[in-house]
N, C-alpha and C. Protein backbone atom coordinates (compact mmCIF):
# COMPACT_ATOMS: atom_id res chain seq x y z
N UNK A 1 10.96 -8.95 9.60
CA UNK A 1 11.24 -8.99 8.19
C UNK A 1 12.43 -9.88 7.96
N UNK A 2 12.66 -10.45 6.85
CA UNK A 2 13.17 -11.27 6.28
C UNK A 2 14.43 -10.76 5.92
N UNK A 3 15.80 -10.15 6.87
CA UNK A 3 16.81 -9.59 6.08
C UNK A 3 17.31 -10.38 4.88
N UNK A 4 17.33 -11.57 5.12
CA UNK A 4 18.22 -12.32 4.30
C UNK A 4 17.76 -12.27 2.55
N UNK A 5 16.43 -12.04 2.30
CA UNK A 5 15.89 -12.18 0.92
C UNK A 5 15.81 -10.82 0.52
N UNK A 6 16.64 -10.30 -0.60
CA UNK A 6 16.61 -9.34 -1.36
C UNK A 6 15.39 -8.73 -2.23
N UNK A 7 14.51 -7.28 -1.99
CA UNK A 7 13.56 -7.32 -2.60
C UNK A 7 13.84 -6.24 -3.44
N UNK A 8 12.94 -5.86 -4.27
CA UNK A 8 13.21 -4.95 -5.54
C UNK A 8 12.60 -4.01 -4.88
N UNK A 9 13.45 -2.74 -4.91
CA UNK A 9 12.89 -1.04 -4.41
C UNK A 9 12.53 -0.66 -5.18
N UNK A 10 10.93 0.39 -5.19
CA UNK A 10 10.26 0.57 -5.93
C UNK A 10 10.64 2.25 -5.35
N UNK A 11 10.36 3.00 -6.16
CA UNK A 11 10.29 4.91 -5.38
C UNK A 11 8.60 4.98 -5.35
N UNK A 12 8.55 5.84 -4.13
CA UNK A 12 7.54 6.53 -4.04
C UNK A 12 7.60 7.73 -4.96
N UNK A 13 6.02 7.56 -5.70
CA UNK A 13 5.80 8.72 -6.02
C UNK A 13 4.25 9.58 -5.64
N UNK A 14 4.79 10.53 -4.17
CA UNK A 14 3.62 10.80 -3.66
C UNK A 14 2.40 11.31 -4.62
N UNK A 15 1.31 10.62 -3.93
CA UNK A 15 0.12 11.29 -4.90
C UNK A 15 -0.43 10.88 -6.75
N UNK A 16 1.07 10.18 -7.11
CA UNK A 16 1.13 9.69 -8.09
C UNK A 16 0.86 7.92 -8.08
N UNK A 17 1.83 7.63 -7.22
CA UNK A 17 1.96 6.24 -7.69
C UNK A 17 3.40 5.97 -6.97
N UNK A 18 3.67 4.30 -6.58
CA UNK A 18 4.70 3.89 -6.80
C UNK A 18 5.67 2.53 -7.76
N UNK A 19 6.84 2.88 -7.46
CA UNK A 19 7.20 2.08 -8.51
C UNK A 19 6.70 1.98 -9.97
N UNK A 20 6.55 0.87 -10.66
CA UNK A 20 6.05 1.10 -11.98
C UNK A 20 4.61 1.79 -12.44
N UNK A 21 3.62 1.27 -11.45
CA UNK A 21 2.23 1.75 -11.09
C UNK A 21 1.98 3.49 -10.93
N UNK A 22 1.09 3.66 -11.70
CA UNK A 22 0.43 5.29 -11.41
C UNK A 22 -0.99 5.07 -11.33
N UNK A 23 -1.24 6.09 -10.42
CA UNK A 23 -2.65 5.85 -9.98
C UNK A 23 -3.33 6.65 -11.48
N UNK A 24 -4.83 5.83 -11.85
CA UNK A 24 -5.52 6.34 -13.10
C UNK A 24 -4.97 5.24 -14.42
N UNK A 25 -3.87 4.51 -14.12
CA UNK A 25 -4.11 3.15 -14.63
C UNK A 25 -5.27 2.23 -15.05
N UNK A 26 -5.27 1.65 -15.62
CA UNK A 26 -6.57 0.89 -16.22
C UNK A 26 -5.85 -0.31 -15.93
N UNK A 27 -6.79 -1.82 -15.72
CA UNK A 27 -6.51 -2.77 -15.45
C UNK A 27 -4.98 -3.60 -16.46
N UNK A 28 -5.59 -3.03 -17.56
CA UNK A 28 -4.82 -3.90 -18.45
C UNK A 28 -3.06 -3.27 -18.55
N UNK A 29 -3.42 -1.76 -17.99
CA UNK A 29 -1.89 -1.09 -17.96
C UNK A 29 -1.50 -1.39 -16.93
N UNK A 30 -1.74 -1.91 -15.76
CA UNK A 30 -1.21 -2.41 -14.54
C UNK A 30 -0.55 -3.80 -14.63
N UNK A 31 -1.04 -4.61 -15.37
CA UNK A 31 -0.84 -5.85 -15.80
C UNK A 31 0.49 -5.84 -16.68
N UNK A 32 0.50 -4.85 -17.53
CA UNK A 32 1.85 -4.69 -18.44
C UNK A 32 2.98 -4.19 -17.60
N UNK A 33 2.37 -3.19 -16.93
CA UNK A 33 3.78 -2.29 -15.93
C UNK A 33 4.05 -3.55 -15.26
N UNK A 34 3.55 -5.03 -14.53
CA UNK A 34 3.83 -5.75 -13.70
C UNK A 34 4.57 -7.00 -14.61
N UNK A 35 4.32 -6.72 -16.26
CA UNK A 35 5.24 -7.81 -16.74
C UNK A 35 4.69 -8.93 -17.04
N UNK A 36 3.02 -8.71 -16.66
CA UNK A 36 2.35 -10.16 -16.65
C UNK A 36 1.43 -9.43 -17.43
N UNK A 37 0.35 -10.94 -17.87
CA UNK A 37 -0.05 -11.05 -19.04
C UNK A 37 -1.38 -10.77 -18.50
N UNK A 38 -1.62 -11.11 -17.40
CA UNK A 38 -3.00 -11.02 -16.69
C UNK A 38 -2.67 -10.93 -14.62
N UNK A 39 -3.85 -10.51 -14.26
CA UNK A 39 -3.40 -10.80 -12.42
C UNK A 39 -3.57 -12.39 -12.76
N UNK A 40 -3.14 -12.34 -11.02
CA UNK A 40 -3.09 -14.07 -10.62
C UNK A 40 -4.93 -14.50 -10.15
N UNK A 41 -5.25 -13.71 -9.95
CA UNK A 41 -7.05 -13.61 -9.27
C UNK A 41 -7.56 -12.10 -9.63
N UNK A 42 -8.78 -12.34 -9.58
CA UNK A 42 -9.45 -10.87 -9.62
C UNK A 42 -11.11 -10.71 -9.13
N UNK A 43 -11.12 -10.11 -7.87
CA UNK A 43 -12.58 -9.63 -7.27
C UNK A 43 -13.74 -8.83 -7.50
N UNK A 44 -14.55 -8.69 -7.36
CA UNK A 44 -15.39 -8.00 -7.79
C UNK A 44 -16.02 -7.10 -6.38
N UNK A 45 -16.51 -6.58 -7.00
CA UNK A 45 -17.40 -5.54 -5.40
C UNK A 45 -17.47 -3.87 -6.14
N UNK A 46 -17.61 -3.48 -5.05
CA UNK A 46 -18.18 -2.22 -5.54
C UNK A 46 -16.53 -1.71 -6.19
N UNK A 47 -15.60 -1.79 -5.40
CA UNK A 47 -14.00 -1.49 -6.18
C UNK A 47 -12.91 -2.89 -6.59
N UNK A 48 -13.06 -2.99 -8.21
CA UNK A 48 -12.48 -4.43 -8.25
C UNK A 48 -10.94 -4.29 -8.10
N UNK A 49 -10.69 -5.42 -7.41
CA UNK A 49 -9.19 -5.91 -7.01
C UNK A 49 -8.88 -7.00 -7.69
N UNK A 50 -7.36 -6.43 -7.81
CA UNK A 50 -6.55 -7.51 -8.81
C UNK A 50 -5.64 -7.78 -7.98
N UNK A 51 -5.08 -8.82 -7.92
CA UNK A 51 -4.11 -9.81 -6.97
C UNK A 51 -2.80 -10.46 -7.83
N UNK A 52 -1.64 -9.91 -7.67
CA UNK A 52 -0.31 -10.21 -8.44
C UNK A 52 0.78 -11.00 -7.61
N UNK A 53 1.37 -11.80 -8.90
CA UNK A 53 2.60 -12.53 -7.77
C UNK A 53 2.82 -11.91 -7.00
N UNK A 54 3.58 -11.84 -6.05
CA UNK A 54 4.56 -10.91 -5.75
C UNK A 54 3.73 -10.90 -4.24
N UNK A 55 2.62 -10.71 -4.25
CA UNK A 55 2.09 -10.15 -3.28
C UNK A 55 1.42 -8.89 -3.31
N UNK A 56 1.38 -8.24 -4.35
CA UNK A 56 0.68 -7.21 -4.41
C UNK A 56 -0.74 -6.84 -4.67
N UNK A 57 -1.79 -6.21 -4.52
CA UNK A 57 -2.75 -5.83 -4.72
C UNK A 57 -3.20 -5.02 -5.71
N UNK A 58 -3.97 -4.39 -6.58
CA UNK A 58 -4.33 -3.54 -7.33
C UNK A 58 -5.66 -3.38 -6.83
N UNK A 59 -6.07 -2.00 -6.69
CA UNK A 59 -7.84 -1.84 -6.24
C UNK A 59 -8.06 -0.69 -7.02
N UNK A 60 -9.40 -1.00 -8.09
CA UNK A 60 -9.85 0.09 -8.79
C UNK A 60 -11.14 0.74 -8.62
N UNK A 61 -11.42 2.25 -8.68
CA UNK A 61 -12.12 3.00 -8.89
C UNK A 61 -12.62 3.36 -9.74
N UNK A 62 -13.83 2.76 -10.18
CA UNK A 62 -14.42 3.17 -11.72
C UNK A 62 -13.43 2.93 -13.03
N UNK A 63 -12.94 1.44 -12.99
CA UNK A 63 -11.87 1.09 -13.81
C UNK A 63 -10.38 1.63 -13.93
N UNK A 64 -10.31 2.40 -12.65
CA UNK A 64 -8.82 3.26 -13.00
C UNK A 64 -8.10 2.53 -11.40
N UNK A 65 -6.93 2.19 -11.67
CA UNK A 65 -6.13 2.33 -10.32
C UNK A 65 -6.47 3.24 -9.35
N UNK A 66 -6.82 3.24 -8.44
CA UNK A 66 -6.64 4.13 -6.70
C UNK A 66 -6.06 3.24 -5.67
N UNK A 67 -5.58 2.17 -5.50
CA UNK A 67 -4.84 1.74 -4.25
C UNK A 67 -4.00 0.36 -5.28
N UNK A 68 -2.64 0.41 -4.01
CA UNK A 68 -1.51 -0.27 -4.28
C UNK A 68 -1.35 -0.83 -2.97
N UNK A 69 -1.32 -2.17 -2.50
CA UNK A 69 -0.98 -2.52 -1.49
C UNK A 69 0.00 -3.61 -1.84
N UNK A 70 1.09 -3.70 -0.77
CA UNK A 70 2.36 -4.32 -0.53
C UNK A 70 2.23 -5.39 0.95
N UNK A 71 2.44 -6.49 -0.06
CA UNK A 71 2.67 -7.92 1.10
C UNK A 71 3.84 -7.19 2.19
N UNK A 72 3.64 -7.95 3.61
CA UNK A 72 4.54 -7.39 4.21
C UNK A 72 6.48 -7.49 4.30
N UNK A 73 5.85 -9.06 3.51
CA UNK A 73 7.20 -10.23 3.45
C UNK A 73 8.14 -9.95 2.18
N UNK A 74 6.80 -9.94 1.25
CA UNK A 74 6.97 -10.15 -0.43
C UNK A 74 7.17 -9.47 -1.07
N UNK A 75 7.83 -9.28 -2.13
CA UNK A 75 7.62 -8.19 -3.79
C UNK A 75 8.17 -7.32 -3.36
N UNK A 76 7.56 -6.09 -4.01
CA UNK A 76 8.47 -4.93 -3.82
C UNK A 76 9.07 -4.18 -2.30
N UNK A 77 10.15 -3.68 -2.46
CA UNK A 77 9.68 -2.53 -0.55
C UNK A 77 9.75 -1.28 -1.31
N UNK A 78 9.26 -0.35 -0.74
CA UNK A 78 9.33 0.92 -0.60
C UNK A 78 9.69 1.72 0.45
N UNK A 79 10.86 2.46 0.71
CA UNK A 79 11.24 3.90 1.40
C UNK A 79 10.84 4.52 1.70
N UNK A 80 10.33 5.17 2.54
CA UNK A 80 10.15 6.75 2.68
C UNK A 80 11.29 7.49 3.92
N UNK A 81 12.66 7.77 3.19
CA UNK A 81 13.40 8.33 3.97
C UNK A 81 14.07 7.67 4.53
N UNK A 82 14.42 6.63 3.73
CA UNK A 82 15.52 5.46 4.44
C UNK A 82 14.48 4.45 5.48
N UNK A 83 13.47 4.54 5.69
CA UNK A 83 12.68 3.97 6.37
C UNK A 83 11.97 3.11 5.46
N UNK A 84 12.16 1.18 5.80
CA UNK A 84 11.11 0.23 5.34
C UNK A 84 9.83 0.48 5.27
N UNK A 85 8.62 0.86 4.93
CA UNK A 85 7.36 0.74 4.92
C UNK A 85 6.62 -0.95 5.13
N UNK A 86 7.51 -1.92 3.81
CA UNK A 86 6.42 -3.03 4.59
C UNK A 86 7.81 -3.67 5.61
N UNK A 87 6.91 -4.71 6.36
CA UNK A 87 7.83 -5.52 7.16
C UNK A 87 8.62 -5.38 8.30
N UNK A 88 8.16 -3.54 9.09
CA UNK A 88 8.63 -3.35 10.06
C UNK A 88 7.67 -4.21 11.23
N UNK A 89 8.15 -3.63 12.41
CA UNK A 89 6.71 -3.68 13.30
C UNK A 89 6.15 -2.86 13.71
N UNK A 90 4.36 -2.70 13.76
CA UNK A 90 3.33 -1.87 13.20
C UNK A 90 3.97 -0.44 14.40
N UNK A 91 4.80 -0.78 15.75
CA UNK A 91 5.26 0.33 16.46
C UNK A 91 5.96 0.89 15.75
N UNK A 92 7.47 0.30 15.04
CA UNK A 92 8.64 0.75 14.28
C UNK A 92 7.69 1.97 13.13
N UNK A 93 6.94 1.34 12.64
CA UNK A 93 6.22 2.18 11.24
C UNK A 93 5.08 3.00 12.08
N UNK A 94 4.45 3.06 13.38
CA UNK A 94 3.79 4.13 13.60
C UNK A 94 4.73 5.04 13.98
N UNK A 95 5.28 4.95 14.88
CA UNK A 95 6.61 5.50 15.41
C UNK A 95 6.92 6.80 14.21
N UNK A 96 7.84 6.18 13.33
CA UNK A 96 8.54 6.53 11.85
C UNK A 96 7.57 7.52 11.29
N UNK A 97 6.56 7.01 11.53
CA UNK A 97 5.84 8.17 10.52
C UNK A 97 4.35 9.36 10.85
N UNK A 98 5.12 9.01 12.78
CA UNK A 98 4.51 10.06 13.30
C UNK A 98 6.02 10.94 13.62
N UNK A 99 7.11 10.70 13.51
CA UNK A 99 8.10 11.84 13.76
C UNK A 99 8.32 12.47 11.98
N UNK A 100 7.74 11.61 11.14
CA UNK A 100 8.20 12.14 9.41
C UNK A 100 6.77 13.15 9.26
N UNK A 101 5.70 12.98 9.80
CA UNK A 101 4.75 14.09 9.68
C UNK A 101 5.18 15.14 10.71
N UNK A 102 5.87 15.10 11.91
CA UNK A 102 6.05 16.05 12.89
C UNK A 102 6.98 17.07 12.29
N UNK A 103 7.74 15.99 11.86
CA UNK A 103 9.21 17.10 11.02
C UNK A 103 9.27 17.32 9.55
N UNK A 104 8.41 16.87 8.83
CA UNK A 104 7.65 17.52 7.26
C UNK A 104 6.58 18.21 7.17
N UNK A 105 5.66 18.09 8.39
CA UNK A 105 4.08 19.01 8.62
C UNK A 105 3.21 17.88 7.42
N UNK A 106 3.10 16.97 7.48
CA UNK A 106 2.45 15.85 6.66
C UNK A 106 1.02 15.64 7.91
N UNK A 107 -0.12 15.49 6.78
CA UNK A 107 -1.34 15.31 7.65
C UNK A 107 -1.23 13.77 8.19
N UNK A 108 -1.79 13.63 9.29
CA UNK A 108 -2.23 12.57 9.59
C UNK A 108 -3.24 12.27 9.95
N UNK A 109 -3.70 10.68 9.74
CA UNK A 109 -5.15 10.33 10.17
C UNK A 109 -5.04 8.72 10.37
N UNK A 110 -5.59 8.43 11.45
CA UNK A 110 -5.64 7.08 11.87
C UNK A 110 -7.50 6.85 11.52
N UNK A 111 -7.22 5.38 11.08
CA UNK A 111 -8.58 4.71 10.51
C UNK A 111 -9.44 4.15 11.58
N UNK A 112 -10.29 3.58 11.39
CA UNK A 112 -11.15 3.01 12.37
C UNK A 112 -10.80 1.82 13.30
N UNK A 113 -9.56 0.95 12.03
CA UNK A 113 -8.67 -0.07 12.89
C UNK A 113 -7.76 0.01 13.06
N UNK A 114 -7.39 1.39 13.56
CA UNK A 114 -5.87 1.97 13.87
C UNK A 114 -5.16 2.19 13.00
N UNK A 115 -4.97 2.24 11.85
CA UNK A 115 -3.97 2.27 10.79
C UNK A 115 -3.56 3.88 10.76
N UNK A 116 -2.12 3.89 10.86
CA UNK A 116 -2.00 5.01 10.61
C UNK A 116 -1.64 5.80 9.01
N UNK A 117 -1.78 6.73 8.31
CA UNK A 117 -1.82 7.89 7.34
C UNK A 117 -1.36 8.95 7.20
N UNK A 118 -0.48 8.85 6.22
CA UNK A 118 0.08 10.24 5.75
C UNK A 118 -0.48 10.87 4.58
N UNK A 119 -1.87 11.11 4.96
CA UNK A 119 -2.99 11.72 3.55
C UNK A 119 -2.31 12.41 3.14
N UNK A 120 -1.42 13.15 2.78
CA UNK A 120 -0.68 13.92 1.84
C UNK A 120 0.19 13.06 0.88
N UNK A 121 0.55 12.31 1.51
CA UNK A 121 1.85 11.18 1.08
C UNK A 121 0.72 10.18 0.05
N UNK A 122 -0.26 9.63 0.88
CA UNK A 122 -0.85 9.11 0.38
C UNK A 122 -0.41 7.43 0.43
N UNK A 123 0.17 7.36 1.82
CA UNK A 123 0.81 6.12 2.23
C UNK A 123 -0.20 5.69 4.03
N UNK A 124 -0.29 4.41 3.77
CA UNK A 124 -1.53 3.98 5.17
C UNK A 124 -0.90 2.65 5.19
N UNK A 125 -0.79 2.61 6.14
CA UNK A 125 0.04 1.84 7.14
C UNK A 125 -1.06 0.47 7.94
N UNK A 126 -1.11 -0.52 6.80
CA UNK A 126 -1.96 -1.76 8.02
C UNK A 126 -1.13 -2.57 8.54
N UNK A 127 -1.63 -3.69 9.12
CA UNK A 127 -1.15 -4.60 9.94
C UNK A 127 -0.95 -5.94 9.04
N UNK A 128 -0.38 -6.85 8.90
CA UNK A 128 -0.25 -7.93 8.51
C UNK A 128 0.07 -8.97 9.42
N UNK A 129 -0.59 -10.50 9.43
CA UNK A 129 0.40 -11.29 10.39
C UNK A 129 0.65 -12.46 9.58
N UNK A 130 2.06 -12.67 10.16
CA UNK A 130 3.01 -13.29 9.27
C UNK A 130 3.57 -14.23 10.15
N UNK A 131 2.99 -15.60 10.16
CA UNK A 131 3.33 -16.54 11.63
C UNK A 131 2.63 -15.57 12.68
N UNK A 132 3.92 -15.58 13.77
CA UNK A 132 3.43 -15.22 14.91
C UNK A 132 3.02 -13.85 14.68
N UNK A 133 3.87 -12.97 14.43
CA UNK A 133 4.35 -11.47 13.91
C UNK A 133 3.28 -11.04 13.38
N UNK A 134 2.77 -9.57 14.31
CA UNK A 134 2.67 -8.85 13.30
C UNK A 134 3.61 -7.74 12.71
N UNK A 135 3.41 -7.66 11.09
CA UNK A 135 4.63 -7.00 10.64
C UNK A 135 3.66 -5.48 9.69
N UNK A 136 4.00 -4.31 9.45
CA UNK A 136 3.67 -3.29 8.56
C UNK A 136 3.35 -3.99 6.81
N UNK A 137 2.23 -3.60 6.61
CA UNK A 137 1.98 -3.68 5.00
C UNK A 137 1.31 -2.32 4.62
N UNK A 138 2.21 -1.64 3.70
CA UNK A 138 1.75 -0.11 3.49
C UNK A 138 0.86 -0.36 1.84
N UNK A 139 -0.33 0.59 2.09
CA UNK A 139 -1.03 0.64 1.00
C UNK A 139 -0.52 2.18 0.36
N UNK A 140 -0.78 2.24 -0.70
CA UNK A 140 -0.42 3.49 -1.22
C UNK A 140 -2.04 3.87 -2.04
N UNK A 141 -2.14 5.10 -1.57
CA UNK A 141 -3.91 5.51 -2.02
C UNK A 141 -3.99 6.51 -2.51
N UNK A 142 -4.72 6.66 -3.24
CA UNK A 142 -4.85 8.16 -4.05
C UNK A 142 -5.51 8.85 -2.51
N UNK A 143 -4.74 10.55 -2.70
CA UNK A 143 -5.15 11.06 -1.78
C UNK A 143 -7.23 11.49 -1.63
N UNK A 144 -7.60 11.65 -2.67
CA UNK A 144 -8.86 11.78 -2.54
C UNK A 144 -9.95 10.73 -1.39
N UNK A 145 -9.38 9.54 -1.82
CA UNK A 145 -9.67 8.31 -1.63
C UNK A 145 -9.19 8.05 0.65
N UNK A 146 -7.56 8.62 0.71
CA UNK A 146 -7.79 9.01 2.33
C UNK A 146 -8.56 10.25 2.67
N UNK A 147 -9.01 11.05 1.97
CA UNK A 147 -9.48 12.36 2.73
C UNK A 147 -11.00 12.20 2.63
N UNK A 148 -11.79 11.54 2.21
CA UNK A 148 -13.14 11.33 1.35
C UNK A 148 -13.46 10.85 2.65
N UNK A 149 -14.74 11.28 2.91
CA UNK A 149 -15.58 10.43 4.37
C UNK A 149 -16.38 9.55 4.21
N UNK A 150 -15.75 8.69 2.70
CA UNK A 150 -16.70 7.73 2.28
C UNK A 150 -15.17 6.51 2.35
N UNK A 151 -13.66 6.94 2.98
CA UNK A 151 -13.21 6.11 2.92
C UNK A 151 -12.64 4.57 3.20
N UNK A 152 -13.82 4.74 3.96
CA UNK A 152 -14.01 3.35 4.99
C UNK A 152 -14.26 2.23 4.12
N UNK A 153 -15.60 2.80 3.23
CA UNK A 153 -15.88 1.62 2.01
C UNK A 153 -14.98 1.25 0.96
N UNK A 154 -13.94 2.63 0.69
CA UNK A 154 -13.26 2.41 -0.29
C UNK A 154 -11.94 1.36 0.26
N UNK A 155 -11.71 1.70 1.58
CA UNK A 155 -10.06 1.03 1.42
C UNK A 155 -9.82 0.18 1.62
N UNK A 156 -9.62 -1.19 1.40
CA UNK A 156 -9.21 -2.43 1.65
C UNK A 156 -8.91 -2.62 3.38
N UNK A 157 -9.52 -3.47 3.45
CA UNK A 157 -8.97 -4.10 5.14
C UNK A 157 -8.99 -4.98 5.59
N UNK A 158 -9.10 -5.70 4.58
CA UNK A 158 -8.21 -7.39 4.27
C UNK A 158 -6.86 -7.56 4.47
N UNK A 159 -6.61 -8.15 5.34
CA UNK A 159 -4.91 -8.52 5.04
C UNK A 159 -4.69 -9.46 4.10
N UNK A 160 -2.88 -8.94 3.46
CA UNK A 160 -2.49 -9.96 2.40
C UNK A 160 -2.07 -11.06 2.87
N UNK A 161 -2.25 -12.45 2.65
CA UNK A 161 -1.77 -13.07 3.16
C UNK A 161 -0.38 -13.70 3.26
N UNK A 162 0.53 -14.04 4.20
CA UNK A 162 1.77 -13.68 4.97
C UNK A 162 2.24 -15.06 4.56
């Protein structure tokens, strides 16, 4: 990670949302909470994604917000416990948040491409590579959405690009 460039801290709000974003948002309220007038791109598929400066992601469920993903480099960071979420390395952030479920009793669940999950938190942990590096990019998900055994289709596993 980039000590030298100052990024804007956003709070977690488990289960809810972070930073300005709450999950159950509609496209056009995501766009205002971000200050912009519209995303920078926008996908289609079975859950459409919106793509913001910054580096951020928006992915919706039947027109409402369910996932927030964070460039690893870029835009906002988020905390959990004095701990970086994006921009560590993917050991530093498995590490971190297999001793923060050991010593909070937080569920965990690793994905099909290793990513690790704090389905309660509602924070999932991918990989990004950034040059050589790979560095942590945390998605933030509605918990339904990690516990659902349909969540393979739902969750993004695209990396942002670095």
């Amino acid at each position: 990670m980039n000590a030298s460039v100052e990024r804007e801290r956003w709070e977690l709000r488990a289960g809810v949302g972070v930073g300005p974003l709450r999950f159950g948002m509609s496209p056009e309220e995501v766009a205002e909470a971000m200050l912009v007038s519209e995303p920078a791109a926008r996908v289609g598929g079975p859950y459409g994604q919106e793509d913001f400066p910054g580096g951020l992601k928006a992915f919706y469920d039947e027109g409402k917000l369910a996932c927030i993903a964070l460039d690893a480099v870029a835009g906002p960071q988020v905390f959990l416990a004095d701990f970086p979420l994006a921009g560590s390395t993917p050991a530093q952030g498995h590490e971190f948040l297999l001793d923060h479920a050991t010593e909070h009793g937080n569920w965990v669940l690793y994905t099909p491409d290793a990513s690790l999950s704090l389905t309660d938190l509602g924070i999932l942990l991918r990989e990004q590579r950034v040059g050589e590096a790979l560095l942590t990019r945390p998605l933030f998900v509605k918990e339904e959405w990690l516990e659902s055994e349909y969540y393979r289709d739902r969750l993004p596993l695209e990396g942002v690009p670095g």
